[in-house]
N, C-alpha and C. Protein backbone atom coordinates (compact mmCIF):
# COMPACT_ATOMS: atom_id res chain seq x y z
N UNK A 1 4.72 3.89 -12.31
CA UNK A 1 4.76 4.11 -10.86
C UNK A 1 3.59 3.40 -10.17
N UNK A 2 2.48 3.78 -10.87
CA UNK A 2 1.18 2.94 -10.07
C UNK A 2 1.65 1.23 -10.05
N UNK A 3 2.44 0.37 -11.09
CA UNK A 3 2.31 -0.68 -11.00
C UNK A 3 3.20 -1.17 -9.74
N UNK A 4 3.93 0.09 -8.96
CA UNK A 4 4.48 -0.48 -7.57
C UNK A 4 3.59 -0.75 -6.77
N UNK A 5 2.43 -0.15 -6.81
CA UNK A 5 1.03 -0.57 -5.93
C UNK A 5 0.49 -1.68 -6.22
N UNK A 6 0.32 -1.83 -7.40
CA UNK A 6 -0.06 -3.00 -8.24
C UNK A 6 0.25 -4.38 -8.04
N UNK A 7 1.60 -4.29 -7.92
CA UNK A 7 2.12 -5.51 -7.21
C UNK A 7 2.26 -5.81 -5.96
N UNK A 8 2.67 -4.29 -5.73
CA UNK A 8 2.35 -4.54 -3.95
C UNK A 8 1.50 -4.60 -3.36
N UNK A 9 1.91 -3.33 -2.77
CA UNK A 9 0.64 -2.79 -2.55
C UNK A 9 -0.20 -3.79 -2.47
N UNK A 10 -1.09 -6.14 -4.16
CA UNK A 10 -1.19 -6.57 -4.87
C UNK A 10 -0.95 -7.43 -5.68
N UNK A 11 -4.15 -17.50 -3.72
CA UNK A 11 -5.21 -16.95 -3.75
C UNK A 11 -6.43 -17.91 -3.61
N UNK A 12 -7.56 -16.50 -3.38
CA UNK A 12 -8.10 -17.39 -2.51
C UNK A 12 -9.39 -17.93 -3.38
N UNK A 13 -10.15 -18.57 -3.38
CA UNK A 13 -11.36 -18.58 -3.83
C UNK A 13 -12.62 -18.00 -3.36
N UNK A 14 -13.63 -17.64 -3.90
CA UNK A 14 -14.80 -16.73 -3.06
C UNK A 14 -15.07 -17.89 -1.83
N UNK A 15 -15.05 -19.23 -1.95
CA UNK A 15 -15.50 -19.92 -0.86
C UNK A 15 -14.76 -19.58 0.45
N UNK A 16 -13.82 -18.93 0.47
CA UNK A 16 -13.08 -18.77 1.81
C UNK A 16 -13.24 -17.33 2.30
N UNK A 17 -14.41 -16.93 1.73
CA UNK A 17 -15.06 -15.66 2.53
C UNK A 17 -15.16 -15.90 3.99
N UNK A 18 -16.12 -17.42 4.48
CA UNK A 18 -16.50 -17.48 5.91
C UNK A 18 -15.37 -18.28 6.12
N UNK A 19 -13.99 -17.75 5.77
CA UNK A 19 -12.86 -18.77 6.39
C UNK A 19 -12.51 -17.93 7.91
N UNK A 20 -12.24 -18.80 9.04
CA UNK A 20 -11.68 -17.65 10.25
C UNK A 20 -10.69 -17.39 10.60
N UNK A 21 -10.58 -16.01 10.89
CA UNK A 21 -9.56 -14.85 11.08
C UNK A 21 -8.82 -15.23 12.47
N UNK A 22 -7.61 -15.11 12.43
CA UNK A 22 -6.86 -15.16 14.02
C UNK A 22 -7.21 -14.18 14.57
N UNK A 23 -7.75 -14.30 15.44
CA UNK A 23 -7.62 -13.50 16.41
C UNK A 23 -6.15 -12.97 16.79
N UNK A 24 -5.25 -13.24 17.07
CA UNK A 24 -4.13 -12.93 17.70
C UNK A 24 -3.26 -12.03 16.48
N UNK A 25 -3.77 -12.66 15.27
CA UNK A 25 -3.25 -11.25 14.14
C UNK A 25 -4.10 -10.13 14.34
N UNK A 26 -5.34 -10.46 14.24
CA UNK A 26 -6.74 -8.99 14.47
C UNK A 26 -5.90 -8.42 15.56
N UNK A 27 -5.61 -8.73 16.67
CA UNK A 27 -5.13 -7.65 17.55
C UNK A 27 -4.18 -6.73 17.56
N UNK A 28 -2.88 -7.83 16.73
CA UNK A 28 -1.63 -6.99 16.07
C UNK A 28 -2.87 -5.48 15.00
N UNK A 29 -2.74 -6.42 14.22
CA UNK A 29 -3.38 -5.54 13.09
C UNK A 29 -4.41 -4.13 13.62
N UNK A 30 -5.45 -4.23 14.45
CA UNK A 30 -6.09 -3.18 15.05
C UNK A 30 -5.27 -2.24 15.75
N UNK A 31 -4.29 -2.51 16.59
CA UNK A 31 -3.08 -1.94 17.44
C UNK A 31 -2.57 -0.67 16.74
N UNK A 32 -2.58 -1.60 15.37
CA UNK A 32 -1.55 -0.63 14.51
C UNK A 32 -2.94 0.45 13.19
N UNK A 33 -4.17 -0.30 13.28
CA UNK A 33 -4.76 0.17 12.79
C UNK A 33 -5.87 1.43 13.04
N UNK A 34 -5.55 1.54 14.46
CA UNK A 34 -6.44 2.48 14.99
C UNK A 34 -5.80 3.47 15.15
N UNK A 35 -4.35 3.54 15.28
CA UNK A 35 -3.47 4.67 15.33
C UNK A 35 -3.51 5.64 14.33
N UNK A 36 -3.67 4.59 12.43
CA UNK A 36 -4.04 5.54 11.37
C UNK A 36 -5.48 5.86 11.19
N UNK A 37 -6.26 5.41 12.00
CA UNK A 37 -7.66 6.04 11.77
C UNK A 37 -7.76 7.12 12.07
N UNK A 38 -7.14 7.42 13.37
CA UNK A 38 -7.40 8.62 14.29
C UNK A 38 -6.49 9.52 14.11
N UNK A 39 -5.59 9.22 12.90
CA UNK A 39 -4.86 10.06 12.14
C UNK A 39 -4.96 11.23 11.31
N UNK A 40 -4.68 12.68 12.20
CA UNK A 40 -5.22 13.62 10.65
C UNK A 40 -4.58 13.75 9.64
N UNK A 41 -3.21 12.73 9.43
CA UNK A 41 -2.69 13.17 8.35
C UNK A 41 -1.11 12.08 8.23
N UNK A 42 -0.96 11.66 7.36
CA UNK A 42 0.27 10.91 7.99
C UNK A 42 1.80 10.71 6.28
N UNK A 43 2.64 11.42 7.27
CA UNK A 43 3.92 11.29 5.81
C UNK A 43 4.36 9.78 6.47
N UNK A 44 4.99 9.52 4.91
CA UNK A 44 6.16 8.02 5.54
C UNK A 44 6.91 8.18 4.33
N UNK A 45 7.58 7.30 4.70
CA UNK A 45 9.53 7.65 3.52
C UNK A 45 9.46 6.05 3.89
N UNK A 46 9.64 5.29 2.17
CA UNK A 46 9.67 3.82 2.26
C UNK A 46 11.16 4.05 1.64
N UNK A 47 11.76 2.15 1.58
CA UNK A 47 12.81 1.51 0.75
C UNK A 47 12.02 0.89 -0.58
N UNK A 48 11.90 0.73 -1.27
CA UNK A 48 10.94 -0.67 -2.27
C UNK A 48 11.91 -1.52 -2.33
N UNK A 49 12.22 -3.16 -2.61
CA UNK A 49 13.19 -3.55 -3.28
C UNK A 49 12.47 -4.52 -3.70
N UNK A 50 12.64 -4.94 -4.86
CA UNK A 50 12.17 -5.87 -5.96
C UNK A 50 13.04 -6.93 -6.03
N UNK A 51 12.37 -8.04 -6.17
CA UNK A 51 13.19 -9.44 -6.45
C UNK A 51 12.21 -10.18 -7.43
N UNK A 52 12.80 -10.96 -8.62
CA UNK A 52 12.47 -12.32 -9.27
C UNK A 52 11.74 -13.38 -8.64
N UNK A 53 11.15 -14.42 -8.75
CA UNK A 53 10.79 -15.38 -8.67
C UNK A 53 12.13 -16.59 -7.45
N UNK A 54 13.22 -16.07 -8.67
CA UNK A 54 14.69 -16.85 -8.02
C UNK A 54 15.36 -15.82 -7.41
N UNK A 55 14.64 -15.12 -6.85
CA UNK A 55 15.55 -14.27 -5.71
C UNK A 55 16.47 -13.39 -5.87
N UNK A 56 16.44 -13.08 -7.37
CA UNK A 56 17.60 -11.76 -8.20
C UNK A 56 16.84 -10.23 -7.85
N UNK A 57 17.84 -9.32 -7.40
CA UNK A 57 17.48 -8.50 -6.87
C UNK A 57 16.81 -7.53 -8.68
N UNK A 58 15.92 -6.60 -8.31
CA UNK A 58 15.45 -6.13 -10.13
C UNK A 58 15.41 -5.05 -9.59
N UNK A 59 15.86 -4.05 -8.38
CA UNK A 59 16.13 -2.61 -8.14
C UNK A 59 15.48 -2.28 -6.81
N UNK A 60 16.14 -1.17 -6.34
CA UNK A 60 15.66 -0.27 -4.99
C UNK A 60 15.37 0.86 -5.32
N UNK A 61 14.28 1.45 -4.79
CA UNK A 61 14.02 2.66 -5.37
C UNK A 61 13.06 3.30 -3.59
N UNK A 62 13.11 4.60 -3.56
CA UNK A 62 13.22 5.65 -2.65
C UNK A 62 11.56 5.93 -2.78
N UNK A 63 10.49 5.67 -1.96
CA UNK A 63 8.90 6.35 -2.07
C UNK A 63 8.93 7.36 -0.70
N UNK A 64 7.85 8.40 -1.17
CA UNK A 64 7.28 8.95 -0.20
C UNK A 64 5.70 9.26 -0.31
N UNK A 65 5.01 9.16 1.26
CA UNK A 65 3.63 9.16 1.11
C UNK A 65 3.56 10.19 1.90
N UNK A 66 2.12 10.82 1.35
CA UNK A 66 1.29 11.56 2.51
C UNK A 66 -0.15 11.42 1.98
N UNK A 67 -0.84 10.83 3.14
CA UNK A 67 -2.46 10.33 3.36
C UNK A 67 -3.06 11.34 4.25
N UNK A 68 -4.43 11.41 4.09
CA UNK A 68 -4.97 11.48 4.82
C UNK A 68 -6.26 10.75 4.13
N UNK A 69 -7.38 10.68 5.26
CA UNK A 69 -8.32 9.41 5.05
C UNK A 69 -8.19 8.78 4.16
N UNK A 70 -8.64 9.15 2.54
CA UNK A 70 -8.81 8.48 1.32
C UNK A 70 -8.15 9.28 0.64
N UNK A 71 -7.12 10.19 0.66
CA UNK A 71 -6.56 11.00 -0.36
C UNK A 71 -5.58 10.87 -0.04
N UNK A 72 -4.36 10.40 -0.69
CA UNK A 72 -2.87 10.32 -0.97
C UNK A 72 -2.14 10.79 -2.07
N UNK A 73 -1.14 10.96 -1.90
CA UNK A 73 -0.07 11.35 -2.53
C UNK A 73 1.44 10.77 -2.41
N UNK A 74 1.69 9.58 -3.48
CA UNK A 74 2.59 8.82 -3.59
C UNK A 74 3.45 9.30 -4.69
N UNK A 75 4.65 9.45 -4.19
CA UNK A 75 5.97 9.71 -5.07
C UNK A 75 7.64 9.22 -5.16
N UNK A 76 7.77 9.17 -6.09
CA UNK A 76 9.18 7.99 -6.48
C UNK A 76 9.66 8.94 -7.62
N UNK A 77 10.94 9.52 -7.39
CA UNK A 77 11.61 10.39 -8.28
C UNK A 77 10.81 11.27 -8.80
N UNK A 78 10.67 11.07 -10.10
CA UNK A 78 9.72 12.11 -11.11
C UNK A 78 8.04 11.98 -11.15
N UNK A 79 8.50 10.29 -10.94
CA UNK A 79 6.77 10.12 -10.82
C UNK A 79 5.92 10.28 -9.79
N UNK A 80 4.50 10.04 -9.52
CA UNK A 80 3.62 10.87 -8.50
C UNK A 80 2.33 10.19 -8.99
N UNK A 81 1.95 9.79 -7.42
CA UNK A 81 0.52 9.32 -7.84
C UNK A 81 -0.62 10.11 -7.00
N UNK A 82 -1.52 10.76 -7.48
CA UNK A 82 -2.02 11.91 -6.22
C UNK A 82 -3.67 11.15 -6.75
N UNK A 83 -4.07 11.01 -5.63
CA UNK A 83 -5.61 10.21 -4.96
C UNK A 83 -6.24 11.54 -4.71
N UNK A 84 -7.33 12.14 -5.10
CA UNK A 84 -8.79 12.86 -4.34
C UNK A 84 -9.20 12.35 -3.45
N UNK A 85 -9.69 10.96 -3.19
CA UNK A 85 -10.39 10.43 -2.65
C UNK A 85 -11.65 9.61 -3.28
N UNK A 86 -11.25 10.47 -4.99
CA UNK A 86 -12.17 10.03 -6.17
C UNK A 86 -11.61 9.38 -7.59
N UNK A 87 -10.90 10.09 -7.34
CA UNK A 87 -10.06 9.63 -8.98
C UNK A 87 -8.78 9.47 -8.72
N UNK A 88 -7.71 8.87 -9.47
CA UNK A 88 -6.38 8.86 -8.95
C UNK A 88 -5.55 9.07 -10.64
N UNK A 89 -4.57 9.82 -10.82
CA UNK A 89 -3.91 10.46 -11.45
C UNK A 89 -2.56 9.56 -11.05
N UNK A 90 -1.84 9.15 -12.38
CA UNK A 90 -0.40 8.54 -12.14
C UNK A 90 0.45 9.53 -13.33
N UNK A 91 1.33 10.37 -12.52
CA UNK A 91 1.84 11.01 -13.72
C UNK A 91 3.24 9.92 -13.56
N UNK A 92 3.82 9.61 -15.25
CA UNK A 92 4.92 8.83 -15.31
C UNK A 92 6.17 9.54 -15.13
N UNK A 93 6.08 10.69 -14.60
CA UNK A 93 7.76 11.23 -14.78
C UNK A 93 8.26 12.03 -16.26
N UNK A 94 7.01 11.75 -17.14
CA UNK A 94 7.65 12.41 -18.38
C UNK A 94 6.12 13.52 -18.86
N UNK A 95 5.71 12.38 -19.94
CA UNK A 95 4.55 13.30 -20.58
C UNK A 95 3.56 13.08 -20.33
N UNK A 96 2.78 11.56 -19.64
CA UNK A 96 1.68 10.93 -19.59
C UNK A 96 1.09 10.81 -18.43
N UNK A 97 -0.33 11.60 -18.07
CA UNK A 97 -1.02 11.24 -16.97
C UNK A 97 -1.97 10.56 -17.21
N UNK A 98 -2.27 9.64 -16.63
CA UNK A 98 -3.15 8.57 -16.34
C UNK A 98 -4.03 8.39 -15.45
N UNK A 99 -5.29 9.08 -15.74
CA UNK A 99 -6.60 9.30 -14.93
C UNK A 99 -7.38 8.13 -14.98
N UNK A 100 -8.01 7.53 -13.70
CA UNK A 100 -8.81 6.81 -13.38
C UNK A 100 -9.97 6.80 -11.97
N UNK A 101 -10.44 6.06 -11.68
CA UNK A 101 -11.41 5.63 -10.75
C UNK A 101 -10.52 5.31 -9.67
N UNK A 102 -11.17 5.37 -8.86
CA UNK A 102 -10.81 4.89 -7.10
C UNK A 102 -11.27 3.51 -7.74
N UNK A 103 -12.38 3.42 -8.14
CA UNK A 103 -13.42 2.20 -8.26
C UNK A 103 -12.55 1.36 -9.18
N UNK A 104 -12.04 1.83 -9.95
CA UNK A 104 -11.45 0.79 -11.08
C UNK A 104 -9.87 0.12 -10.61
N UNK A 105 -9.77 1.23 -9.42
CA UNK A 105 -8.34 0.61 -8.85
C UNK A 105 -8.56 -0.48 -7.50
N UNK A 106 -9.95 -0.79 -7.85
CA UNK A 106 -10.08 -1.58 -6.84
C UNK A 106 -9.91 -2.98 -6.12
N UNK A 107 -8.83 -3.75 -7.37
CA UNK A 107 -8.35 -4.50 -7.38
C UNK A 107 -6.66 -4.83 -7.20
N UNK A 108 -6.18 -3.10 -6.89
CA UNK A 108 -4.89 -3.52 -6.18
C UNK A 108 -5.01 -3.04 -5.00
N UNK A 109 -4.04 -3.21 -4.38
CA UNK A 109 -3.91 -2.47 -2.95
C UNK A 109 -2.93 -1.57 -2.53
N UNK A 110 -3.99 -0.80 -2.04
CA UNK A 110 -4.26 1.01 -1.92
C UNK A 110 -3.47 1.35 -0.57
N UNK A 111 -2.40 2.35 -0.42
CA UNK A 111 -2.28 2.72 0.96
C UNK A 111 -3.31 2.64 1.63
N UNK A 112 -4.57 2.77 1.97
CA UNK A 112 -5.62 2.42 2.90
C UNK A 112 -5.85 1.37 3.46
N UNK A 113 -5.64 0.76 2.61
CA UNK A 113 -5.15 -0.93 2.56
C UNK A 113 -4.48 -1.52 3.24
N UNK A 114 -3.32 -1.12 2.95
CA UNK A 114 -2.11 -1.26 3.79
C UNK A 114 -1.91 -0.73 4.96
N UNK A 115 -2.11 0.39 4.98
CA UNK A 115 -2.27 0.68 6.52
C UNK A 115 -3.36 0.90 7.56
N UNK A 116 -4.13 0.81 6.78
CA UNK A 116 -5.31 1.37 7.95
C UNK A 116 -5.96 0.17 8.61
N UNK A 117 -5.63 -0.79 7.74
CA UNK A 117 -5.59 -2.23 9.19
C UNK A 117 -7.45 -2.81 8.68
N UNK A 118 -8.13 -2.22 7.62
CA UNK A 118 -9.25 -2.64 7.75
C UNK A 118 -9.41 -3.95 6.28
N UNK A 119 -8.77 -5.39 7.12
CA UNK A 119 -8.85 -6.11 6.40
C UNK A 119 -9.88 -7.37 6.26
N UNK A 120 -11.00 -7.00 7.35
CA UNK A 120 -11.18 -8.20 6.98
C UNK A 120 -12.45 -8.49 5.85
N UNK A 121 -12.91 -7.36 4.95
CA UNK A 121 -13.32 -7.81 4.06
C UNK A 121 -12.95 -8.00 2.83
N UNK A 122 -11.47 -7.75 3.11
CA UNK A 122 -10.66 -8.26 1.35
C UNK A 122 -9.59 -9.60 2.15
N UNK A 123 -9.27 -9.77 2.99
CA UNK A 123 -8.47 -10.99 3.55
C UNK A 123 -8.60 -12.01 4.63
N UNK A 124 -7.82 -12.82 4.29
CA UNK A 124 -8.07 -13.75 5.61
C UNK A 124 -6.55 -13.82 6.46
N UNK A 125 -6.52 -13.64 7.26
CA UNK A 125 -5.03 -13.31 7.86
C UNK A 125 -4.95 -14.28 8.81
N UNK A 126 -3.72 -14.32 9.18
CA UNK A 126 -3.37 -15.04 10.56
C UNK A 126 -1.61 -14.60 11.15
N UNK A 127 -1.62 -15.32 12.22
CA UNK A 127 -0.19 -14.60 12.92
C UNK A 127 0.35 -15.40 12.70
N UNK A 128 2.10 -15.91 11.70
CA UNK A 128 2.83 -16.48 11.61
C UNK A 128 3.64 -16.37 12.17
N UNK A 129 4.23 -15.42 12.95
CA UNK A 129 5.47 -15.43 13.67
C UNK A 129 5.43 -14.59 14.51
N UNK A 130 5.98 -14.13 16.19
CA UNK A 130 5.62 -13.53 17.24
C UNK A 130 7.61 -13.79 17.73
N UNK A 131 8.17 -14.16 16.72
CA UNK A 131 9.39 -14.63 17.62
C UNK A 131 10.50 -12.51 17.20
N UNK A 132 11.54 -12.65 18.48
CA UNK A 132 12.04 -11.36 18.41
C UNK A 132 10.96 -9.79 19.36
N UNK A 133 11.37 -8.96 18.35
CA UNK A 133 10.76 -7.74 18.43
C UNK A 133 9.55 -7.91 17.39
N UNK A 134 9.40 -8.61 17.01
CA UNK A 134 8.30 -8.28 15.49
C UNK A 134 6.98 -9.79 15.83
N UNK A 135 5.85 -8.73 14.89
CA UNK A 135 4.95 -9.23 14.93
C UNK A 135 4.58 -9.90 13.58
N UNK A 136 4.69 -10.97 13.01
CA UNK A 136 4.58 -11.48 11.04
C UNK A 136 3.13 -11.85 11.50
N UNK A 137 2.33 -11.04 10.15
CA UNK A 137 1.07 -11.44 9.64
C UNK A 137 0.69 -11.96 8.64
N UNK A 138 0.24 -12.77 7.82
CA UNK A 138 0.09 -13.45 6.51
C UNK A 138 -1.28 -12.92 6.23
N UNK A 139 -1.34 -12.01 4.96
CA UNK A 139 -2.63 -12.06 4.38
C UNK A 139 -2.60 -12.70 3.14
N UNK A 140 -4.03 -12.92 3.09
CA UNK A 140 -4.29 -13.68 1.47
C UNK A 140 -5.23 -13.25 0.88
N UNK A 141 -5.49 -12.42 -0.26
CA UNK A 141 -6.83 -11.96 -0.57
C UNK A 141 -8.25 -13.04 -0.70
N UNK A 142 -9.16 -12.55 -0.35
CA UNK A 142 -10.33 -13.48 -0.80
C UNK A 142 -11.08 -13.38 -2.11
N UNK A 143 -10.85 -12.61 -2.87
CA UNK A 143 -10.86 -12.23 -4.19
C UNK A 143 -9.87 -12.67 -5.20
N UNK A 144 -10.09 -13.99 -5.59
CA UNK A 144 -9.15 -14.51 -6.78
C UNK A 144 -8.63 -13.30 -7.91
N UNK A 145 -9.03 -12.42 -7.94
CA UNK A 145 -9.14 -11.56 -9.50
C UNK A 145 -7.97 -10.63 -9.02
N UNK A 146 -7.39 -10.41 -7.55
CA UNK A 146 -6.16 -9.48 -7.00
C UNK A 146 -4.97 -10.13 -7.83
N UNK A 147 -4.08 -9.35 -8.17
CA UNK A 147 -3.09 -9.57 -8.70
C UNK A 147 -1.80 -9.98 -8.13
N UNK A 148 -2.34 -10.10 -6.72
CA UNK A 148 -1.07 -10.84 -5.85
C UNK A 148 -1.82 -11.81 -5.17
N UNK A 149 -0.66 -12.73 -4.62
CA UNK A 149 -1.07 -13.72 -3.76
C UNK A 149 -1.15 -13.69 -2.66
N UNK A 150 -0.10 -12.94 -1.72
CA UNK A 150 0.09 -13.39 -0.30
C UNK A 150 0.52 -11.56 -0.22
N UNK A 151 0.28 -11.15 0.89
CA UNK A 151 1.54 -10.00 1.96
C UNK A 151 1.53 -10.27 2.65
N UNK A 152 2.83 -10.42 3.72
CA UNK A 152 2.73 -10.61 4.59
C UNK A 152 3.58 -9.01 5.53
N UNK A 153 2.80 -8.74 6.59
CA UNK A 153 3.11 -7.34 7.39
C UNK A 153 3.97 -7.70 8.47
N UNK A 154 5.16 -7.15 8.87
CA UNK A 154 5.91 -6.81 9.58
C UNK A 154 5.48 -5.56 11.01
N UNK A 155 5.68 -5.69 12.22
CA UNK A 155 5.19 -5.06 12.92
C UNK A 155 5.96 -5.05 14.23
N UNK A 156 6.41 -3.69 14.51
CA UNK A 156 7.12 -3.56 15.94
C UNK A 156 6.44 -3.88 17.16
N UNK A 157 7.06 -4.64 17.87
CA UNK A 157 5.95 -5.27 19.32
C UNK A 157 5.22 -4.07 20.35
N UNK A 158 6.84 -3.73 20.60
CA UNK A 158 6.74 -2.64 21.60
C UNK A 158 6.09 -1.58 21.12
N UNK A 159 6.14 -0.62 19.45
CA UNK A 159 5.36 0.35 19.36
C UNK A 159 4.23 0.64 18.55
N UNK A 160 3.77 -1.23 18.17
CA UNK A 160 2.89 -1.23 17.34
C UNK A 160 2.21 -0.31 15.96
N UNK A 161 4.04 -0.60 15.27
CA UNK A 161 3.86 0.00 14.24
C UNK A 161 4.29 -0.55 13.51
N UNK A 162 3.84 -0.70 11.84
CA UNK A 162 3.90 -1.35 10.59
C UNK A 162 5.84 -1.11 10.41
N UNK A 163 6.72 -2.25 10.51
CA UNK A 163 7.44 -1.91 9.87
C UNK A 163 8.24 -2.27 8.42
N UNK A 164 7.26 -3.17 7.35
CA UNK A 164 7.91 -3.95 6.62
C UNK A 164 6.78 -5.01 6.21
N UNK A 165 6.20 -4.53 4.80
CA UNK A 165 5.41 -5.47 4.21
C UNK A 165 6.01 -5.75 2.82
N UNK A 166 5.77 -7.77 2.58
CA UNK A 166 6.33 -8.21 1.41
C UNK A 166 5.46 -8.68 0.39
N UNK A 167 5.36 -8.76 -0.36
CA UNK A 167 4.25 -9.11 -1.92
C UNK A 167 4.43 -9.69 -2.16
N UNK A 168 4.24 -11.38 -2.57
CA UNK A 168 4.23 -12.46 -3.56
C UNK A 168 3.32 -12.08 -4.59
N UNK A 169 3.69 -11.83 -5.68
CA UNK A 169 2.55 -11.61 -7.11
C UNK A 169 2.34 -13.32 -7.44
N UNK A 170 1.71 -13.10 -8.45
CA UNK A 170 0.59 -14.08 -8.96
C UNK A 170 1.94 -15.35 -10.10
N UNK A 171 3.12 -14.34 -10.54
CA UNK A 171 4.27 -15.10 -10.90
C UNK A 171 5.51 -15.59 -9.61
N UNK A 172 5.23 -14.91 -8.67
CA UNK A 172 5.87 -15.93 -7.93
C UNK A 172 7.44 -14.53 -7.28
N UNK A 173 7.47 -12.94 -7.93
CA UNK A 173 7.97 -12.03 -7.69
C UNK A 173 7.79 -11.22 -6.88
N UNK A 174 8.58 -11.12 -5.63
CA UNK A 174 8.66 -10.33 -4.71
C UNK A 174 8.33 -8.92 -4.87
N UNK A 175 7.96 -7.87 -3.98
CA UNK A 175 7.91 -6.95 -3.76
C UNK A 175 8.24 -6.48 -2.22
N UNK A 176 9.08 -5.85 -1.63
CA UNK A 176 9.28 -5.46 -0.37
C UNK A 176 9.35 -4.10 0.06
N UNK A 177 8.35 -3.67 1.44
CA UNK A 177 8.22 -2.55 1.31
C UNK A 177 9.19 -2.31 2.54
N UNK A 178 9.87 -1.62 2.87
CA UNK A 178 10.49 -1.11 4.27
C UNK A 178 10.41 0.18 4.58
N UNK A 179 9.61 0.59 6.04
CA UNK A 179 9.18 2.09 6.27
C UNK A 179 10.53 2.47 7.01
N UNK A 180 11.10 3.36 6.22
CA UNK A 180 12.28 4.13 7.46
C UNK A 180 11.46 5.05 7.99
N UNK A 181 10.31 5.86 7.79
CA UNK A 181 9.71 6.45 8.84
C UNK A 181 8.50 6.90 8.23
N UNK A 182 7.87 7.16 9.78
CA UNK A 182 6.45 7.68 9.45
C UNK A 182 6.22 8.39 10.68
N UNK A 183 5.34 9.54 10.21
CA UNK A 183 4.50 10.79 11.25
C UNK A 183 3.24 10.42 11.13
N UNK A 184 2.18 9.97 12.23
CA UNK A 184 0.96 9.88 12.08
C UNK A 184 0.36 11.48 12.43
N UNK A 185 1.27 12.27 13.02
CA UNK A 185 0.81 13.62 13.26
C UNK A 185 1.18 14.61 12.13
N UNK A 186 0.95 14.37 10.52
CA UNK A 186 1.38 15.22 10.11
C UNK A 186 0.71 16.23 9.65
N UNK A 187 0.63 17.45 9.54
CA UNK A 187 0.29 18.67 8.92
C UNK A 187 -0.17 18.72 7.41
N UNK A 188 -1.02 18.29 6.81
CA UNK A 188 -0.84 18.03 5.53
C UNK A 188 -2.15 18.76 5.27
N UNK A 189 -1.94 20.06 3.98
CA UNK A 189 -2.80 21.28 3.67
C UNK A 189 -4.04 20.18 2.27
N UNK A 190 -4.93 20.82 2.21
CA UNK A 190 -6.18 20.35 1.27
C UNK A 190 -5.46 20.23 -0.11
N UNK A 191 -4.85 21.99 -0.52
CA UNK A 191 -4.09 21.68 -1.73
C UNK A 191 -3.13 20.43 -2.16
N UNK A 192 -2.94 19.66 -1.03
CA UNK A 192 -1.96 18.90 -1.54
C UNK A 192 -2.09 17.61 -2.06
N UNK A 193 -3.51 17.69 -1.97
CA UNK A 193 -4.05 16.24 -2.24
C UNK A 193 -5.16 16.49 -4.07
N UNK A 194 -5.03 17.72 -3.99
CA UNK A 194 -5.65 18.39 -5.91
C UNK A 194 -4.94 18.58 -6.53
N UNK A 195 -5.60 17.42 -7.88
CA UNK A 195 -4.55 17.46 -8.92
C UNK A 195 -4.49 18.92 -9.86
N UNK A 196 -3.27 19.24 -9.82
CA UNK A 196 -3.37 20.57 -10.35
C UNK A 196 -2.20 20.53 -12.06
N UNK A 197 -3.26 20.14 -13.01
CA UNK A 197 -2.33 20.04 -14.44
C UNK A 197 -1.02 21.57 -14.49
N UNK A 198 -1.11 22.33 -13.74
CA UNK A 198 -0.15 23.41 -14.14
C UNK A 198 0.93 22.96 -13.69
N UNK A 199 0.89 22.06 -12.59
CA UNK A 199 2.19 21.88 -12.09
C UNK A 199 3.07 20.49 -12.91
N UNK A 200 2.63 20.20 -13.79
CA UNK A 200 3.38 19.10 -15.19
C UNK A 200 3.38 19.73 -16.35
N UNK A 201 4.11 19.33 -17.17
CA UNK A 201 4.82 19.95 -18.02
C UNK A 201 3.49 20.34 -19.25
N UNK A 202 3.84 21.00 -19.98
CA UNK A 202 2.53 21.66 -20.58
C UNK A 202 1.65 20.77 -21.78
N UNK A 203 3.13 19.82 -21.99
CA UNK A 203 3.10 18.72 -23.23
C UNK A 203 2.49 17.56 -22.90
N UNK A 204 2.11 17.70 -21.63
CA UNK A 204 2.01 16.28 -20.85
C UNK A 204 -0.07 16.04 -21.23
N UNK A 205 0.38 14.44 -21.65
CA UNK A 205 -1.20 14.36 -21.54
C UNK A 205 -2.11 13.79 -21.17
N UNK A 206 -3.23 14.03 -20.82
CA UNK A 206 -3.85 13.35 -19.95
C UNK A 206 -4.55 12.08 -20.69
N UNK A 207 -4.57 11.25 -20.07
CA UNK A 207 -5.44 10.00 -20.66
C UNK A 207 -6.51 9.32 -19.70
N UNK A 208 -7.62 9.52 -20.35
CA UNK A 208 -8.70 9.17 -19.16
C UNK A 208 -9.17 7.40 -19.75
């Protein structure tokens, strides 16, 4: 489950640190990024769909999130990825949880990432397309060592909201995200963001 982040979620060389940023994407991007700052809490219900290199579809599958600042909770059928804000836990749907670092996941990209609009010290972006209702942004990481190449973000004009980000990985395989919806006002309790081993199966084990 984590490797849907991985790719997505997930080039440049360090020399294109002082490369410059559009302005006219920064504005898209802040529009939509200040809305989740000032967010106490936010669900969304994605599509994923995966494609090949040559454009063969490799499956659709159903996510749901709920964030707040640095703590999430990502889930796809059985599996579940629940963030503290410190450690992040990927249970696979069966027996195996998979404990790690915020820090060590710091080379894919993190719902925070993705939505909270604060890119410009992992990317260099610009505005590719303004035509329609939608706003296309191209990012590129500035960190060669990311495991993707390009996303590019999708964005409603009129309500300046994220609707549709795509992944080029490092082989040349799509990843596409499509939000059928999101609450930036959502209700979301402390418990829901602590990993709690009672609630997986008893056999299940942890691997740090």
């Amino acid at each position: 489950m984590r490797n849907i982040y991985l790719s997505f979620f997930l080039l440049v060389s360090s020399l294109t640190v002082i490369a410059q940023n559009d302005p006219a994407a920064k504005k898209v991007i802040d529009a939509f990024g200040s809305k989740v700052k000032a967010s106490n809490g936010i669900n969304a219900a994605f599509i994923l769909n995966s494609f090949t290199s040559k454009g063969r579809s490799t499956g659709s599958k159903a996510l749901t999130l709920s964030m707040r600042g640095e703590k999430y909770v990502l889930k796809q059928g059985k599996t579940e990825i629940i963030c503290d804000g410190k450690d992040i836990y990927n249970f696979d749907g069966a027996k195996t949880i998979t404990k790690s670092s915020v820090e060590e996941g710091a080379q894919t990209l993190s719902p925070q990432k993705l939505l909270a609009g604060s890119y410009d010290k992992d990317f260099t972006y610009k505005l590719v397309s303004s035509s329609g209702n939608t706003n296309e942004i191209e990012l590129k990481p500035i960190d060669n060592r990311k495991n993707f190449q390009k996303v590019n973000l999708f964005f409603d004009k009129a309500k300046s909201t994220l609707t549709k980000a795509r992944i080029l990985d490092k082989s040349n395989n799509i990843t596409e995200l499509k939000v059928n919806a999101i609450n930036l006002n959502a209700n979301l309790s402390d418990a829901l963001f602590v990993f709690n081993p009672k609630k997986y199966p008893k056999d299940a084990e942890i691997i740090d």
